[in-house]
N, C-alpha and C. Protein backbone atom coordinates (compact mmCIF):
# COMPACT_ATOMS: atom_id res chain seq x y z
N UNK A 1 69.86 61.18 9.57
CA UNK A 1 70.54 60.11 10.27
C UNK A 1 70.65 60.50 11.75
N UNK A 2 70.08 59.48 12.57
CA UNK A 2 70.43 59.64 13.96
C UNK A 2 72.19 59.74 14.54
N UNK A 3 72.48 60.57 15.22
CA UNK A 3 73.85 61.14 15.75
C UNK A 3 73.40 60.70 17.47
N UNK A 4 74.13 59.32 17.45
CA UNK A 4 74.39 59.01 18.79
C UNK A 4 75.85 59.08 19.85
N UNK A 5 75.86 59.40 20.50
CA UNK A 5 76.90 60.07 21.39
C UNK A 5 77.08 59.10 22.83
N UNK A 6 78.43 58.09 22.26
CA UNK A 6 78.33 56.83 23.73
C UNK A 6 79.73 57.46 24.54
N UNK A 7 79.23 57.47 26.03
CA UNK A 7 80.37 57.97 26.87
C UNK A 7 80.06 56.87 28.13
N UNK A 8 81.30 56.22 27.85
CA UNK A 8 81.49 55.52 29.01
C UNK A 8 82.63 55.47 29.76
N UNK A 9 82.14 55.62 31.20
CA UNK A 9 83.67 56.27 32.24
C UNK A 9 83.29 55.34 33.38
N UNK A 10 84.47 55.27 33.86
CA UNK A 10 84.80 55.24 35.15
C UNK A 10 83.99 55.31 35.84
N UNK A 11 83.88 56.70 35.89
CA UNK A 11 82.87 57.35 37.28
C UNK A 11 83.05 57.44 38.29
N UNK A 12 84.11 57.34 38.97
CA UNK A 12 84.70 57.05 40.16
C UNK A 12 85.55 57.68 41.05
N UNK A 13 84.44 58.76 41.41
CA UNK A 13 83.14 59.19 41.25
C UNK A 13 82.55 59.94 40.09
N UNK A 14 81.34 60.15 39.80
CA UNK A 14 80.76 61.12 38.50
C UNK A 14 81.25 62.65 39.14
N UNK A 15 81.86 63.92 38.94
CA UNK A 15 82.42 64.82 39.24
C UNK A 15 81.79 66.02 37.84
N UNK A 16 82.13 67.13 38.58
CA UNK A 16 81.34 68.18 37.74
C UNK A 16 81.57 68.11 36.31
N UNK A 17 82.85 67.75 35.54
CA UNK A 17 83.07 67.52 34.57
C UNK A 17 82.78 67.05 34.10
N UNK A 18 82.07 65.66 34.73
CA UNK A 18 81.13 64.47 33.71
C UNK A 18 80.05 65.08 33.62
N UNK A 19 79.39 66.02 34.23
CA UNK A 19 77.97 66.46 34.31
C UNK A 19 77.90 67.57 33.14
N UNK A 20 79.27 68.61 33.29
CA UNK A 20 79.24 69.53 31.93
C UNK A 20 79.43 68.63 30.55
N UNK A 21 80.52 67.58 30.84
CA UNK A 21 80.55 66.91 29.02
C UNK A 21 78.83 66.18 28.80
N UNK A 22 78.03 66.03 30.02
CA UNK A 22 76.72 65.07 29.47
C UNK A 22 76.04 66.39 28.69
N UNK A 23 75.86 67.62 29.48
CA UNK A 23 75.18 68.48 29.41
C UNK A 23 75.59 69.16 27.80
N UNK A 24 76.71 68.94 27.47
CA UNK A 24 77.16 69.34 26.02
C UNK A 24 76.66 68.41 24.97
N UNK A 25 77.06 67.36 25.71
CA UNK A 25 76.63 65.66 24.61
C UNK A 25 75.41 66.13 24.27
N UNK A 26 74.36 66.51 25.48
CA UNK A 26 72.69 66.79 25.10
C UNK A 26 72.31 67.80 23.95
N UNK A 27 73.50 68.73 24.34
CA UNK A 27 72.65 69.86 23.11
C UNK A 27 73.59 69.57 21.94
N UNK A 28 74.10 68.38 21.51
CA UNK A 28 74.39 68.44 20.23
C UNK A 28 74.50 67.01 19.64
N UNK A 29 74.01 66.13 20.53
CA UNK A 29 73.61 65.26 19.71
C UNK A 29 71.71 64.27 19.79
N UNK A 30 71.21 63.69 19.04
CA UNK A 30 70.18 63.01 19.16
C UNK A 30 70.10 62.13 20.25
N UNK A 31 70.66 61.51 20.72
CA UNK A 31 70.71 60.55 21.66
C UNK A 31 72.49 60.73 22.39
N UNK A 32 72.71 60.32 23.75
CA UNK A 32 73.39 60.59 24.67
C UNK A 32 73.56 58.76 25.46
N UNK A 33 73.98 58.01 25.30
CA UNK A 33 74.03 56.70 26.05
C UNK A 33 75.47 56.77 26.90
N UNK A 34 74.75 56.76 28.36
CA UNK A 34 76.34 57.05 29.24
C UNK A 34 75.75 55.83 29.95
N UNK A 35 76.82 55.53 30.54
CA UNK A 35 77.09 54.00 31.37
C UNK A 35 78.47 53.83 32.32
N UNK A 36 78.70 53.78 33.44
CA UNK A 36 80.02 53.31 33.72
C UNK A 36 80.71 52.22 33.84
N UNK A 37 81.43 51.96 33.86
CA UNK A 37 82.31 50.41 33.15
C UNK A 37 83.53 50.67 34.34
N UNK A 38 84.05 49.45 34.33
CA UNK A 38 85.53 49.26 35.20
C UNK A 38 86.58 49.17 34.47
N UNK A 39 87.70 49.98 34.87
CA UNK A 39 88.69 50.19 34.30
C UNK A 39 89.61 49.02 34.45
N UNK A 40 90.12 48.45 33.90
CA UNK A 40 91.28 47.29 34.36
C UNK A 40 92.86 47.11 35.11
N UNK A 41 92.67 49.02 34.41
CA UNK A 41 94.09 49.36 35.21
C UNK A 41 93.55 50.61 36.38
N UNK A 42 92.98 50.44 36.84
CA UNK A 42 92.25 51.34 37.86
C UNK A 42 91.36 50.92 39.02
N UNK A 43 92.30 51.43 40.41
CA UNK A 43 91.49 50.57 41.61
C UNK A 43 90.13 51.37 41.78
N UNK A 44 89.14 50.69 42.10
CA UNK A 44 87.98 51.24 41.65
C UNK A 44 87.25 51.81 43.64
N UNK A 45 87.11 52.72 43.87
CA UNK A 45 86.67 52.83 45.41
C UNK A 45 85.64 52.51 45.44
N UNK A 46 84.34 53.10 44.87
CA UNK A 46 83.12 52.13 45.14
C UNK A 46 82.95 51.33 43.91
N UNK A 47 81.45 50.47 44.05
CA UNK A 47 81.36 49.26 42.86
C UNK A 47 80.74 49.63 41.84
N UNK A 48 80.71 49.37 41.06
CA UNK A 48 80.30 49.56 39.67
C UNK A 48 78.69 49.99 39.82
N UNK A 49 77.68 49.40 40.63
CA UNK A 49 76.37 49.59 41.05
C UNK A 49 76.23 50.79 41.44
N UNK A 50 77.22 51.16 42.05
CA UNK A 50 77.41 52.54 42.78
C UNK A 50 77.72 53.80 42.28
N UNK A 51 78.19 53.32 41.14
CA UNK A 51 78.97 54.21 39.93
C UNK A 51 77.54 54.42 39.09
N UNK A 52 76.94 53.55 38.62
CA UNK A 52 75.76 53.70 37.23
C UNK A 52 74.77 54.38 38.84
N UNK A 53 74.16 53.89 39.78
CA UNK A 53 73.58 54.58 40.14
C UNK A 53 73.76 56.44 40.77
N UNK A 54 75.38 56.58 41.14
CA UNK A 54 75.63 58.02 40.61
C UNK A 54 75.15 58.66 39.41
N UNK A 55 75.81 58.16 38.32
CA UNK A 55 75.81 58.51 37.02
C UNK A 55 74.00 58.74 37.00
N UNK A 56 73.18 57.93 37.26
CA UNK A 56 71.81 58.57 37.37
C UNK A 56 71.23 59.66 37.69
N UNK A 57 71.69 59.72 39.08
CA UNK A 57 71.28 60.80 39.40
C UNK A 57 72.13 62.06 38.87
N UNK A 58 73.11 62.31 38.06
CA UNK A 58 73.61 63.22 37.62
C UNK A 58 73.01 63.77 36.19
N UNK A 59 72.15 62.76 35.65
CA UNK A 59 71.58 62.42 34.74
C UNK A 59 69.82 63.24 35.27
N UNK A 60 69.46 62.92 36.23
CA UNK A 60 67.99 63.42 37.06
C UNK A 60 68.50 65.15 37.01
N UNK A 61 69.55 65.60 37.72
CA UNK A 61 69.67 66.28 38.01
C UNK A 61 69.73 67.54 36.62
N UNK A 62 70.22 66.93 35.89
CA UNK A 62 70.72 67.99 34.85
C UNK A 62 69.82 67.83 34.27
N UNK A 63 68.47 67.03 34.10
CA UNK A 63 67.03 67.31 33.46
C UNK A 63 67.05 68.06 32.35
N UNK A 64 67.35 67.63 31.34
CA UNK A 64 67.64 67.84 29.56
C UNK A 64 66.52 68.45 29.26
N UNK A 65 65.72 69.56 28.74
CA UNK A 65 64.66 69.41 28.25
C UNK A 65 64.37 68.31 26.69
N UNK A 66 65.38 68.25 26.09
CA UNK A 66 65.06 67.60 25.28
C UNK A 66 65.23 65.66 24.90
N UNK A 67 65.42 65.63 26.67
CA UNK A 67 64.99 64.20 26.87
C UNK A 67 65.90 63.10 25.85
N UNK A 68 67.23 63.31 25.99
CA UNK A 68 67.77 62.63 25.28
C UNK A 68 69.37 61.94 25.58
N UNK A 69 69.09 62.13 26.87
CA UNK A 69 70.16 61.77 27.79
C UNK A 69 69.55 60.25 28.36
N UNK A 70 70.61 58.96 28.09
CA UNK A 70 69.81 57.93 29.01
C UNK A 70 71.43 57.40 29.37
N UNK A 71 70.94 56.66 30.62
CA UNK A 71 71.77 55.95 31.28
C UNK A 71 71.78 54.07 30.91
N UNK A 72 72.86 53.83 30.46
CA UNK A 72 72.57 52.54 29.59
C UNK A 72 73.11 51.63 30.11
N UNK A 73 73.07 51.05 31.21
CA UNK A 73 74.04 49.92 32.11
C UNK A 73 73.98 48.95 30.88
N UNK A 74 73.41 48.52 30.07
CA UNK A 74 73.78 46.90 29.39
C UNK A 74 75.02 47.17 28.88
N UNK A 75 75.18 48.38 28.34
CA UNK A 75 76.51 49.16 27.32
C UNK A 75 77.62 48.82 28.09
N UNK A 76 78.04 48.74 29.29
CA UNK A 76 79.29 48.77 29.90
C UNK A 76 79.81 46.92 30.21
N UNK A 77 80.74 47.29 29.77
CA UNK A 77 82.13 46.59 29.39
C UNK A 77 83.42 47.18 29.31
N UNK A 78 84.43 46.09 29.76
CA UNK A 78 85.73 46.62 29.09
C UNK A 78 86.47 46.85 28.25
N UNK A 79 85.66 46.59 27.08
CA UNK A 79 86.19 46.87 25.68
C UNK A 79 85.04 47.30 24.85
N UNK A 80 85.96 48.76 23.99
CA UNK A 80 85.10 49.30 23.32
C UNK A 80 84.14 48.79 22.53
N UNK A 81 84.73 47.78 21.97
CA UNK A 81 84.30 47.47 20.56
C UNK A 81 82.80 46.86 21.07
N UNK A 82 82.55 45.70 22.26
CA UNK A 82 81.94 45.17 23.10
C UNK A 82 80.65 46.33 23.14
N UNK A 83 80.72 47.23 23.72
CA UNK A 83 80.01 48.72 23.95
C UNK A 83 79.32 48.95 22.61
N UNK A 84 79.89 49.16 21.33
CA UNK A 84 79.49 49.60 20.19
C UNK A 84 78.90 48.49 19.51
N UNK A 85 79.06 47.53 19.68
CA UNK A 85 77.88 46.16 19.09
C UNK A 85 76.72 46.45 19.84
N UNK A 86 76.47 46.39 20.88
CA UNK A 86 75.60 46.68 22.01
C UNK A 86 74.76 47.70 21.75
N UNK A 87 75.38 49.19 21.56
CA UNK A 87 74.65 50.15 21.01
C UNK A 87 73.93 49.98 19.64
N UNK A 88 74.75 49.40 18.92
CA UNK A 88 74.19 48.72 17.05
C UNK A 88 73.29 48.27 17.51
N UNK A 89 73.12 47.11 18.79
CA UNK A 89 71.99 46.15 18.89
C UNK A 89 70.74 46.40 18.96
N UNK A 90 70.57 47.76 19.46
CA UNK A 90 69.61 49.04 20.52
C UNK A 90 69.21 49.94 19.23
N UNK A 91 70.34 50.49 18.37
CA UNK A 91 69.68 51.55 17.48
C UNK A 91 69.97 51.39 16.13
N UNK A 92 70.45 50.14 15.87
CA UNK A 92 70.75 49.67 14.48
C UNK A 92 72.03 50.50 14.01
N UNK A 93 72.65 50.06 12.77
CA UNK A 93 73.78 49.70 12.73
C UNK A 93 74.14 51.78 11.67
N UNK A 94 72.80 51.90 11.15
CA UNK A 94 72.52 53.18 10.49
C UNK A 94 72.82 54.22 11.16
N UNK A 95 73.04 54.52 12.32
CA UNK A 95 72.96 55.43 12.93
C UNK A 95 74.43 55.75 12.95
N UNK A 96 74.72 57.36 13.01
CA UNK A 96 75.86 57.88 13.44
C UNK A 96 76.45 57.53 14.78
N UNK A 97 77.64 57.03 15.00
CA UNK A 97 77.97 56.70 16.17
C UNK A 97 79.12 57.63 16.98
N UNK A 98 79.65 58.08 18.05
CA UNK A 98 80.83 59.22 18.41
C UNK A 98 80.99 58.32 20.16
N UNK A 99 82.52 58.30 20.11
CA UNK A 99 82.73 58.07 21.32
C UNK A 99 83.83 58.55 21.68
């Protein structure tokens, strides 16, 4: 069974800590889907565009060898549940899910 691993933050900004939890997500699960989303109770300094395109390059940078880190802008929303249909939609409903 595929073990997928959805982390969606803020990001605001992506900071070393998001880069060590991706870098952990990678070596222990099959797939890694990160995305940033807007918080509702949180003033946001830059825009959401600005946020997933950080989150990219933090994503370039930490170059997984095992290629299993992706950056998933459709995934982000403000509600979880929203996020996890989305992911079902992408890898079917079989798969292990962790958030």
């Amino acid at each position: 069974m595929c073990k997928i691993a959805l982390f969606g933050t803020s990001a605001d900004p992506p900071t070393i800590a998001h880069k060590g939890i991706l870098h952990y997500l990678a070596c222990h699960y099959d797939i890694v889907a990160v995305w940033a989303s807007n918080n509702p109770f949180k003033k946001h300094r830059v825009s959401l565009e600005q946020r997933q395109k950080m989150l990219g390059l933090v994503i370039e940078e930490l170059a997984m060898p095992q290629n299993n880190l992706y950056l998933c802008e459709q995934l982000s929303h403000q509600r979880t549940l929203h996020s996890l249909q989305q992911a079902q939609a992408l890898w079917g409903k079989e798969a292990e899910y962790e958030w």
